[in-house]
Protein backbone atom coordinates (compact mmCIF):
# COMPACT_ATOMS: atom_id res chain seq x y z
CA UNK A 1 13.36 15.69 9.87
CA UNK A 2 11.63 15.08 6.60
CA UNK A 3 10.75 18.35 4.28
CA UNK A 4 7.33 18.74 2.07
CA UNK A 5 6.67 20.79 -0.82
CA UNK A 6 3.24 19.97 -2.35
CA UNK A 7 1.90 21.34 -5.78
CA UNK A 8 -0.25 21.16 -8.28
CA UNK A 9 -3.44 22.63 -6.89
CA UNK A 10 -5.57 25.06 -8.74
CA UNK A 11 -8.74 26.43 -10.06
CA UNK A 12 -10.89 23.43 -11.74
CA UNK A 13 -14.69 23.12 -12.75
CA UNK A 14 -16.96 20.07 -11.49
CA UNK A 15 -16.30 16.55 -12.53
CA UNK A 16 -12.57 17.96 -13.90
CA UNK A 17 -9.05 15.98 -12.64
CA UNK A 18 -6.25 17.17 -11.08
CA UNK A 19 -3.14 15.68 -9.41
CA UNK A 20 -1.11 16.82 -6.30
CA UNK A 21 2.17 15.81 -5.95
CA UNK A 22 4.51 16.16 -2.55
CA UNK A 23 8.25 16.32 -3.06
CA UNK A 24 9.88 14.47 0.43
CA UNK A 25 13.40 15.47 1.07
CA UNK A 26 16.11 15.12 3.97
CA UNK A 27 15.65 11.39 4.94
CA UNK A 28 15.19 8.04 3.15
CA UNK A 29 11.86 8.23 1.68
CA UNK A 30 10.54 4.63 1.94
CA UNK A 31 10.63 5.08 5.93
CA UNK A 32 8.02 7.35 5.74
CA UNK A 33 3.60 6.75 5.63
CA UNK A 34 2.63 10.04 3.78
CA UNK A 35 -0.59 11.25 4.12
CA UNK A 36 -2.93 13.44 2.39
CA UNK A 37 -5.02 15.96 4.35
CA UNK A 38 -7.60 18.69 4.00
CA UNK A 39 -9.02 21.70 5.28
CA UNK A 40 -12.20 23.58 3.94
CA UNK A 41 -12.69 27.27 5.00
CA UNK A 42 -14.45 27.12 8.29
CA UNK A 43 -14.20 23.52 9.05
CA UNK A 44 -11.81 21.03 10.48
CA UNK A 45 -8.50 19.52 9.16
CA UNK A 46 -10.01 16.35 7.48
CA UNK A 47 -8.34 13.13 6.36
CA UNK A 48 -8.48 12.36 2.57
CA UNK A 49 -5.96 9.26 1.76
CA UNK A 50 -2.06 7.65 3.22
CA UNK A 51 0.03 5.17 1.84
CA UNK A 52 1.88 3.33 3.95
CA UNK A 53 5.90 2.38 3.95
CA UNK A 54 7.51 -0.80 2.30
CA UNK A 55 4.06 -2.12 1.28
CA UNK A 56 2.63 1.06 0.10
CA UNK A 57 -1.12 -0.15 1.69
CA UNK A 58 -3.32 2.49 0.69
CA UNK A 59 -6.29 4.02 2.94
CA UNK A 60 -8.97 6.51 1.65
CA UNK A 61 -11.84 8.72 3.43
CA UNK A 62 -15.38 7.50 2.32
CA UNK A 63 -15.77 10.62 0.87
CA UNK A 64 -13.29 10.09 -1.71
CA UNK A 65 -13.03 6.39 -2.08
CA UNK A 66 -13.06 5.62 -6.02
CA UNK A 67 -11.99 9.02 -7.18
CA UNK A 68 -8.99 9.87 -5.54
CA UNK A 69 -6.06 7.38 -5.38
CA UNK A 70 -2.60 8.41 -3.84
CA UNK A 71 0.29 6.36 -5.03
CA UNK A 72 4.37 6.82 -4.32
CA UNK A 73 6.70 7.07 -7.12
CA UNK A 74 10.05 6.28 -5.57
CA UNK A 75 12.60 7.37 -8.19
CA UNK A 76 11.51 10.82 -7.69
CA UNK A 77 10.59 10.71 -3.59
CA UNK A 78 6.96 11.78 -4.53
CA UNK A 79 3.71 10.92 -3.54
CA UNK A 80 1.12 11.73 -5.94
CA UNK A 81 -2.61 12.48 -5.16
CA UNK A 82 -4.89 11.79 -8.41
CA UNK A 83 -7.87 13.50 -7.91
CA UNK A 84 -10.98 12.52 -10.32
CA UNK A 85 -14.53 13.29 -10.72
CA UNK A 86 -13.75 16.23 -8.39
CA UNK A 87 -16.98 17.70 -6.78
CA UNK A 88 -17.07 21.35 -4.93
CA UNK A 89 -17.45 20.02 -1.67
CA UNK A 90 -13.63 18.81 -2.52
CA UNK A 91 -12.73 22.99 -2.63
CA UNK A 92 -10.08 22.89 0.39
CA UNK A 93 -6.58 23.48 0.82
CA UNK A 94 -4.97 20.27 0.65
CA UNK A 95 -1.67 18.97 3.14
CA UNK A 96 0.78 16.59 2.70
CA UNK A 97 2.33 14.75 6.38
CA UNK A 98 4.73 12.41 6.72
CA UNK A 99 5.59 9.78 9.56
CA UNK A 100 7.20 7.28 11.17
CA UNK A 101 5.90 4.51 13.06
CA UNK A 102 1.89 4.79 12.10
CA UNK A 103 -0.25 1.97 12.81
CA UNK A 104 -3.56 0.97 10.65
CA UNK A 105 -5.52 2.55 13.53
CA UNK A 106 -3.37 5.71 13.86
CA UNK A 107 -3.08 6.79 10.05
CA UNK A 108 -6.35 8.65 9.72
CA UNK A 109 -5.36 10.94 12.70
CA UNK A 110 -3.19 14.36 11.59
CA UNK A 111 -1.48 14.33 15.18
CA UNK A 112 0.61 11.06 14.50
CA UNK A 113 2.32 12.83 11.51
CA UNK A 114 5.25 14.58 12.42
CA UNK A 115 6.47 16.80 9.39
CA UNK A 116 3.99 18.76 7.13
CA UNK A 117 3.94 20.84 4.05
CA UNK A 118 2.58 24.07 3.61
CA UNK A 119 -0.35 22.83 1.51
CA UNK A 120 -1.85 23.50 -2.13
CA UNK A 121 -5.48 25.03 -2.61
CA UNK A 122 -7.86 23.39 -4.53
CA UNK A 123 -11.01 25.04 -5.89
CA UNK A 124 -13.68 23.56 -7.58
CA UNK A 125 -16.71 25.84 -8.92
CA UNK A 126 -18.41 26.33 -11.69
């Protein structure tokens, strides 16, 4: 099974950038679709972006379509979450997840990831 260490979160103000990155270890990275999740106090584990294996297709949430743009560096087994314009509604603790076998219609759905990392807060207030 794959591991996950995310970092890189932090305290930022309104309209600042930041960029998560999630270190995969333990199997061969390019067989993996690595996703980028969220949860906000109170509310529900939310999708924010994947990228998919070979390929690297990319998929975002409306919410953060044309700010945020994930992107895999393979050298370094790392996916990378570039987070722009960032807005307080964006305040959440933020997951990495990794799987195997995803289809288009399956990657916005946490349950068909099989390995996840701890996750990284991210606050954004004035």
């Amino acid at each position: 099974q794959v591991q996950l260490v995310e970092s890189g979160g932090g305290v930022v103000e309104p309209g600042d950038s930041l960029t998560l990155s999630c270190v995969l270890s333990g199997r061969p990275f390019n067989t993996y679709t690595v996703g980028w999740f969220r949860q906000a106090q109170g509310k529900e584990r939310e999708f924010v972006a994947s990228i998919k294996r070979g390929g690297g297709h990319t998929y975002y949430a409306d919410s953060v379509k044309g700010r945020f743009t994930i992107s895999k560096h393979n050298a370094e087994n790392t996916v990378r979450l570039q987070m722009n314009s960032l807005k307080p509604e964006d305040t959440a603790v933020y997951y990495c997840a990794a799987g195997t076998g995803l289809i288009t219609s399956t990657l916005r759905d946490g349950a068909a990831y099989s390995s996840w990392g701890q996750g990284t807060r991210v606050t954004v207030s004035t």
